[in-house]
C-alpha atoms as a PDB file:
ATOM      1  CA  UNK A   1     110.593  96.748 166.347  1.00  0.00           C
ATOM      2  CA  UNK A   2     107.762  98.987 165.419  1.00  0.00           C
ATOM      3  CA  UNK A   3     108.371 102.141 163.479  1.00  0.00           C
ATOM      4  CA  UNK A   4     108.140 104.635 166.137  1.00  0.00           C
ATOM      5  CA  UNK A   5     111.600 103.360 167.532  1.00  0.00           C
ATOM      6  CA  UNK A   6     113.221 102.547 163.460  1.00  0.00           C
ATOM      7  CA  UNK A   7     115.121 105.433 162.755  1.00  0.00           C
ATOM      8  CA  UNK A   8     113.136 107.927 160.365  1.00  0.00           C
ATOM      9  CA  UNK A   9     114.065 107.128 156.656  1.00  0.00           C
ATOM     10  CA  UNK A  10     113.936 103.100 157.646  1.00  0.00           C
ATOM     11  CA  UNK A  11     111.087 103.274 158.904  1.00  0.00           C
ATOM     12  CA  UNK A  12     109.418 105.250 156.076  1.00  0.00           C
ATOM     13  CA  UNK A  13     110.825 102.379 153.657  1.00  0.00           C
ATOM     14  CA  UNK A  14     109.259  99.802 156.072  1.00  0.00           C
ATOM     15  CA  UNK A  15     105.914 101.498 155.661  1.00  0.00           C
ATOM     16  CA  UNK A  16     105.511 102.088 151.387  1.00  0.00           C
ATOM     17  CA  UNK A  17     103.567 100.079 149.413  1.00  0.00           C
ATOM     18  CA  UNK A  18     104.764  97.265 147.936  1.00  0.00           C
ATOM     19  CA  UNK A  19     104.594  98.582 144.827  1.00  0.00           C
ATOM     20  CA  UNK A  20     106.454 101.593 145.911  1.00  0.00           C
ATOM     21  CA  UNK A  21     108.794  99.746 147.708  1.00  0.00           C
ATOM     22  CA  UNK A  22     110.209  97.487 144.868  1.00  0.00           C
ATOM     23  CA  UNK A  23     110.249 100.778 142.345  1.00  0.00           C
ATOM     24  CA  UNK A  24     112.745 102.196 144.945  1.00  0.00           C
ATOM     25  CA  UNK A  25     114.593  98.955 145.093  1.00  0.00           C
ATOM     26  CA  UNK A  26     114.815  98.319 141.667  1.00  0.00           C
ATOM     27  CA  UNK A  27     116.269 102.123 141.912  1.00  0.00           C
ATOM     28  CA  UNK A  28     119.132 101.169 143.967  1.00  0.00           C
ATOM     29  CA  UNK A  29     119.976  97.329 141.797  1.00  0.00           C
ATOM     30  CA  UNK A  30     117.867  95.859 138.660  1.00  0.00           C
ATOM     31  CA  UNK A  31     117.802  92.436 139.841  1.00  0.00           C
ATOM     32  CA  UNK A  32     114.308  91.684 140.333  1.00  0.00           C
ATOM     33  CA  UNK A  33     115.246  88.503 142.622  1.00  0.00           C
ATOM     34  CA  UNK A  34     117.693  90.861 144.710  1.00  0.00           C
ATOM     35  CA  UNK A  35     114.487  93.102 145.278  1.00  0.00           C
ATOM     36  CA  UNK A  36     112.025  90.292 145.965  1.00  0.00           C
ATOM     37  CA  UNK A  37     114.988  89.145 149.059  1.00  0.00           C
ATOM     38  CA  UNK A  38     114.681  92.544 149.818  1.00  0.00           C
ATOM     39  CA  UNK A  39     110.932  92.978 150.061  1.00  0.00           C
ATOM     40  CA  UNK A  40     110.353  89.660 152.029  1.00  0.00           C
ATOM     41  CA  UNK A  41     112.542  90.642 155.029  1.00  0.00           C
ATOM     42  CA  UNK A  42     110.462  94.168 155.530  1.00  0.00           C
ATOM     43  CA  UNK A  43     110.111  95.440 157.896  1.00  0.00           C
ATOM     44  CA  UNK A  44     113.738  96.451 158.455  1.00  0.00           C
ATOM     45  CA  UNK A  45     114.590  97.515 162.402  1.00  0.00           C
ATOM     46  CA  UNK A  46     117.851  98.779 161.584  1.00  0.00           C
ATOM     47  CA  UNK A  47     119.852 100.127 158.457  1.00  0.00           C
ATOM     48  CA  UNK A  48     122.467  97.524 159.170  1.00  0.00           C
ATOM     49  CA  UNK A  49     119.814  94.693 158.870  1.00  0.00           C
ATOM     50  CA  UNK A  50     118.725  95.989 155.753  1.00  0.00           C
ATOM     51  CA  UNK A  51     122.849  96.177 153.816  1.00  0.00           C
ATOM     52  CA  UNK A  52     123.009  92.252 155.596  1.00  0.00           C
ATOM     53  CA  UNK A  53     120.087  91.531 153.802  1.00  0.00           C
ATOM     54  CA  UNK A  54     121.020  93.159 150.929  1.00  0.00           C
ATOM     55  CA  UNK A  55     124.310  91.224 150.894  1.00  0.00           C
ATOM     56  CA  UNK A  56     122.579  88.116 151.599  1.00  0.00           C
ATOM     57  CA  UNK A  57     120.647  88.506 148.412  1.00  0.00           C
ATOM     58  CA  UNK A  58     123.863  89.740 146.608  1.00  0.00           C
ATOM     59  CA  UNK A  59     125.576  86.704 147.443  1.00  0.00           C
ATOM     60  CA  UNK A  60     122.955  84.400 146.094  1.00  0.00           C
ATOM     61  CA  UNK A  61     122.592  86.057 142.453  1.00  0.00           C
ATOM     62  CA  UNK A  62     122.700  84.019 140.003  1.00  0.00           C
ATOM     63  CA  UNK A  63     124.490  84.479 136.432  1.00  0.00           C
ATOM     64  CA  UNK A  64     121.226  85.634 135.576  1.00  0.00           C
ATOM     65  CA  UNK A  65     120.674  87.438 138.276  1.00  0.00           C
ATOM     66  CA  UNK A  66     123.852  89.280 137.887  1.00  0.00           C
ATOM     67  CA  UNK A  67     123.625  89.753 133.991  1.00  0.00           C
ATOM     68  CA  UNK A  68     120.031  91.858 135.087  1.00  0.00           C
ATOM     69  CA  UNK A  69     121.646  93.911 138.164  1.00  0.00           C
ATOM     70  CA  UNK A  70     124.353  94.932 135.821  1.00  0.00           C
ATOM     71  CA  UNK A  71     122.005  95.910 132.546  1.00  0.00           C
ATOM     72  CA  UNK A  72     120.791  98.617 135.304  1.00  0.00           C
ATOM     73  CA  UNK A  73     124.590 100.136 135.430  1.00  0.00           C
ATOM     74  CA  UNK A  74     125.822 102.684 132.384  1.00  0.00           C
ATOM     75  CA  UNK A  75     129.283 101.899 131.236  1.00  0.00           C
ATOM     76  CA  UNK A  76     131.631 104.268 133.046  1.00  0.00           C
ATOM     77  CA  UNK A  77     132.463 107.562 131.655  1.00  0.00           C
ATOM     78  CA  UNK A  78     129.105 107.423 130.314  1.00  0.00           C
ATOM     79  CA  UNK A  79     126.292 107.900 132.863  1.00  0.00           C
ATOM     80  CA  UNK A  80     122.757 108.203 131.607  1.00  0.00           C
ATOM     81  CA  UNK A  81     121.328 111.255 130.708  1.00  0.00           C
ATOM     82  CA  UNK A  82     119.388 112.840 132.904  1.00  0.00           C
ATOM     83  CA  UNK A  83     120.320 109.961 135.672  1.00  0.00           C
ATOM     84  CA  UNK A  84     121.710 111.886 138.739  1.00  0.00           C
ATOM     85  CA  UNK A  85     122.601 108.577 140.474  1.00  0.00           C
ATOM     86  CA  UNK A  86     124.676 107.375 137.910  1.00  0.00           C
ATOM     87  CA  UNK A  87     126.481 110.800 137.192  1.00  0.00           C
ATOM     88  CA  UNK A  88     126.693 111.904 141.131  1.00  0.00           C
ATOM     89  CA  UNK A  89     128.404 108.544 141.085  1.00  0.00           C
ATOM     90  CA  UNK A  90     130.588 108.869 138.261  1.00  0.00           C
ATOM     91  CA  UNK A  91     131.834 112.169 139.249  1.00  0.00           C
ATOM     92  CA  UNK A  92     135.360 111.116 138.953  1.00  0.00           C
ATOM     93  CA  UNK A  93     135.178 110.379 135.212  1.00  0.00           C
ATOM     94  CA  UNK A  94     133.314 114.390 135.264  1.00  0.00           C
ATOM     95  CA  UNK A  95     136.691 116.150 135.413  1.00  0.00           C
ATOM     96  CA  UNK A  96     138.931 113.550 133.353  1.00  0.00           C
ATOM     97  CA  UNK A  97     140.676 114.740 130.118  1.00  0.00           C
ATOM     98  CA  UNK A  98     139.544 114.094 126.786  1.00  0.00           C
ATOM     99  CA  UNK A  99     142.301 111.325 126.312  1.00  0.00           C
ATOM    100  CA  UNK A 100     141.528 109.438 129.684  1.00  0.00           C
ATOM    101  CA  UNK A 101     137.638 109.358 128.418  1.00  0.00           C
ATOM    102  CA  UNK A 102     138.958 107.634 125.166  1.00  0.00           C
ATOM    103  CA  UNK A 103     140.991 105.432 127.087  1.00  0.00           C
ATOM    104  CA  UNK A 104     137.923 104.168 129.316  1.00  0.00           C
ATOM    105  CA  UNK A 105     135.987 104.206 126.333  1.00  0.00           C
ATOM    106  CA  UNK A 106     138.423 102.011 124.616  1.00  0.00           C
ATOM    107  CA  UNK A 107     138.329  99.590 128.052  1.00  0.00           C
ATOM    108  CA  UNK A 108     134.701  99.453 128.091  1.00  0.00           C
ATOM    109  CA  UNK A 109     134.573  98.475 124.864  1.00  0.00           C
ATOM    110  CA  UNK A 110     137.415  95.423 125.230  1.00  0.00           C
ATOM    111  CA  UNK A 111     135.742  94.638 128.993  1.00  0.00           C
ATOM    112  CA  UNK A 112     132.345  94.242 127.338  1.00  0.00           C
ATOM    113  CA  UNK A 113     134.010  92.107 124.199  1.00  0.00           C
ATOM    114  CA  UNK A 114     135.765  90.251 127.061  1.00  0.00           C
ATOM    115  CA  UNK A 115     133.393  89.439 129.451  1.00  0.00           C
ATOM    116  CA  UNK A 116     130.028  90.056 127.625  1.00  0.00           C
ATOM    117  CA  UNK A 117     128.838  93.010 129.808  1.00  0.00           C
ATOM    118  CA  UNK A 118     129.485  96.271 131.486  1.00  0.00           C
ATOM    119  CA  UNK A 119     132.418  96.953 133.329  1.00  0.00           C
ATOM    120  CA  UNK A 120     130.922  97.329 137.018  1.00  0.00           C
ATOM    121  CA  UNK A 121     133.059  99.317 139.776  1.00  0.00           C
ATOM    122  CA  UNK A 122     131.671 100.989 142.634  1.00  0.00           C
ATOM    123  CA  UNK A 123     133.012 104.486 141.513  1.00  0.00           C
ATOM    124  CA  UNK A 124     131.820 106.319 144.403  1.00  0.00           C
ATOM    125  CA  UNK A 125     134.982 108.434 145.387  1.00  0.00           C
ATOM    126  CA  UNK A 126     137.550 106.972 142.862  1.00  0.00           C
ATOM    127  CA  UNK A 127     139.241 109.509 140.218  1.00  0.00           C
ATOM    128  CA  UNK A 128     138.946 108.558 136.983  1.00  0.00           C
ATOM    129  CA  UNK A 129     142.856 107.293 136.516  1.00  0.00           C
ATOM    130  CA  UNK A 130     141.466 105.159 139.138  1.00  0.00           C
ATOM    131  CA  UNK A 131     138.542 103.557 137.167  1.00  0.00           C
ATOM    132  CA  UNK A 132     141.198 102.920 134.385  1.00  0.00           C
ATOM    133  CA  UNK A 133     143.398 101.235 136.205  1.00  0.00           C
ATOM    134  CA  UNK A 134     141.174  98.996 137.245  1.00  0.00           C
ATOM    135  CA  UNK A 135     139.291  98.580 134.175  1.00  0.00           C
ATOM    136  CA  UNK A 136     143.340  97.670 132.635  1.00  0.00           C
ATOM    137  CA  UNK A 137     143.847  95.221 135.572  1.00  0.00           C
ATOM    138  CA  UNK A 138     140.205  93.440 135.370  1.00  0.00           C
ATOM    139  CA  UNK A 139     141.055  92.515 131.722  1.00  0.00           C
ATOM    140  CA  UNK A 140     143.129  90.133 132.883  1.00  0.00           C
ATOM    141  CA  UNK A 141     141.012  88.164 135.133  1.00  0.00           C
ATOM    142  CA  UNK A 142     139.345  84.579 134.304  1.00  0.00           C
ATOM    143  CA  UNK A 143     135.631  85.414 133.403  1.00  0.00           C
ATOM    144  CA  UNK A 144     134.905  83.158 136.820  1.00  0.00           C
ATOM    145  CA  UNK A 145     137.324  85.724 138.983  1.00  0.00           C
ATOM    146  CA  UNK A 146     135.481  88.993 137.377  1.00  0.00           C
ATOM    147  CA  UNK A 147     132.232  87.133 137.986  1.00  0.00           C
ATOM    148  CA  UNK A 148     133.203  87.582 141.469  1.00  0.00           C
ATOM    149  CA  UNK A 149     134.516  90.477 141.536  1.00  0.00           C
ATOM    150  CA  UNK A 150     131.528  91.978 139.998  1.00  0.00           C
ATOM    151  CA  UNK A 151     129.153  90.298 142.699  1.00  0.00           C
ATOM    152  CA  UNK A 152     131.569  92.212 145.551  1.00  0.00           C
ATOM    153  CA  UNK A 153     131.408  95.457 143.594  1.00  0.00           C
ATOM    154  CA  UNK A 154     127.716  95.348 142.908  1.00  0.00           C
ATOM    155  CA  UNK A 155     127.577  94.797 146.604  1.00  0.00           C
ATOM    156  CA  UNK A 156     129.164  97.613 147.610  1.00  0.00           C
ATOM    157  CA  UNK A 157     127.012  99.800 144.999  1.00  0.00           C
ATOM    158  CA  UNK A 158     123.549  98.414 146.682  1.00  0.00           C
ATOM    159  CA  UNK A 159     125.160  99.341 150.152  1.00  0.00           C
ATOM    160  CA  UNK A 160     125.732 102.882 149.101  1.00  0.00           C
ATOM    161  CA  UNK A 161     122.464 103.332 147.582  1.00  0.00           C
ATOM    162  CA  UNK A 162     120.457 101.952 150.127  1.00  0.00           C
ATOM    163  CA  UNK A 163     122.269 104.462 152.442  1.00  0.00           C
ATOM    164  CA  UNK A 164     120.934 107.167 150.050  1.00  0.00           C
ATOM    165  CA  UNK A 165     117.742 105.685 149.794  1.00  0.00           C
ATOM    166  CA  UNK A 166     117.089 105.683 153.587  1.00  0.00           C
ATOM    167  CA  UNK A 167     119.209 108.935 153.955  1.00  0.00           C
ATOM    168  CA  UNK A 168     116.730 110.853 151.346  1.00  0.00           C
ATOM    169  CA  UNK A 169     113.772 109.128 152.970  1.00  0.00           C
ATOM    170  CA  UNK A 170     115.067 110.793 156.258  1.00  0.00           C
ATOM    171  CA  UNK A 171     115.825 114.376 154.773  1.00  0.00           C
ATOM    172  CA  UNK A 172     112.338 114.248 152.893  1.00  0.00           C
ATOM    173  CA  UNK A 173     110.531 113.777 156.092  1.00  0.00           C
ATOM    174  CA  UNK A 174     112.336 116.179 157.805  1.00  0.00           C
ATOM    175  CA  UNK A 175     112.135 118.492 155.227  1.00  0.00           C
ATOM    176  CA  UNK A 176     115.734 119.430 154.595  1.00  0.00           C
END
């Protein structure tokens, strides 16, 4: 499909540099391999083949692989400073009272211990009782479980910000 008929923010992703291309990649996840699946199967004719491909490449992390993506992820309750991404999707945690940010902090801290990384949730559009619960019911889990319930979540994450990605492409070229 050329880009003339690829909807507007797709196709401007089709068309950047390669250089440009993996920056705004490594944006959305930190895996380099997940970027590199990403890259290869460009052009993109629809924003459904590109979240298939994304999930593809999700799928086939490996513990390495996964240890990188989720280096790229603040713990929650704690977005990176001056990292709108991170806080727009953390918003839940924005509101939360000074005891439910100990709590998660507390979590965090016995997830990492744990399991040897960052608790990872897609938080787009949970509340922050939300993110404890399931930071309180992760705990539990075999580190092989978690290991796939991190791959799922990081999924989901790369799906939403490879919606943004395209979306902001489009609104930047129509200049909204």
């Amino acid at each position: 499909m050329t880009s003339s008929t690829t909807p507007g923010g797709l196709a401007r992703f089709n068309a950047l540099e390669e250089s440009a291309a993996r920056a705004a990649l490594h944006e959305a996840c930190a895996s380099t391999a997940w970027g590199r699946h990403l890259l290869a199967k460009r052009p993109y004719a629809t924003a459904e083949d590109l979240y298939t491909a994304s999930d593809t490449a999700t799928a086939g992390l490996t513990a390495d692989d996964l240890a990188e993506a989720m280096a790229g992820h603040p713990p929650i309750g704690r977005p990176r400073p001056g990292d709108p991404t991170s806080a727009r999707e953390q918003r839940g945690m924005a509101g939360a009272s000074g005891e439910l940010k100990a709590e998660m902090l507390e979590l965090n801290l016995a997830y990492q211990e744990r399991f040897g990384h960052v608790f990872l949730i897609c938080a787009t559009g949970r509340t922050g009782e939300q993110m404890r619960d399931a930071a309180r019911e992760r705990l539990g889990n075999t580190p092989e479980r978690e290991r796939e319930i991190v791959r799922i979540e990081l999924g989901k994450i790369n799906r939403i910000r490879l919606g943004n990605l395209v979306r902001e492409e489009q609104e930047e070229k129509s200049g909204n």
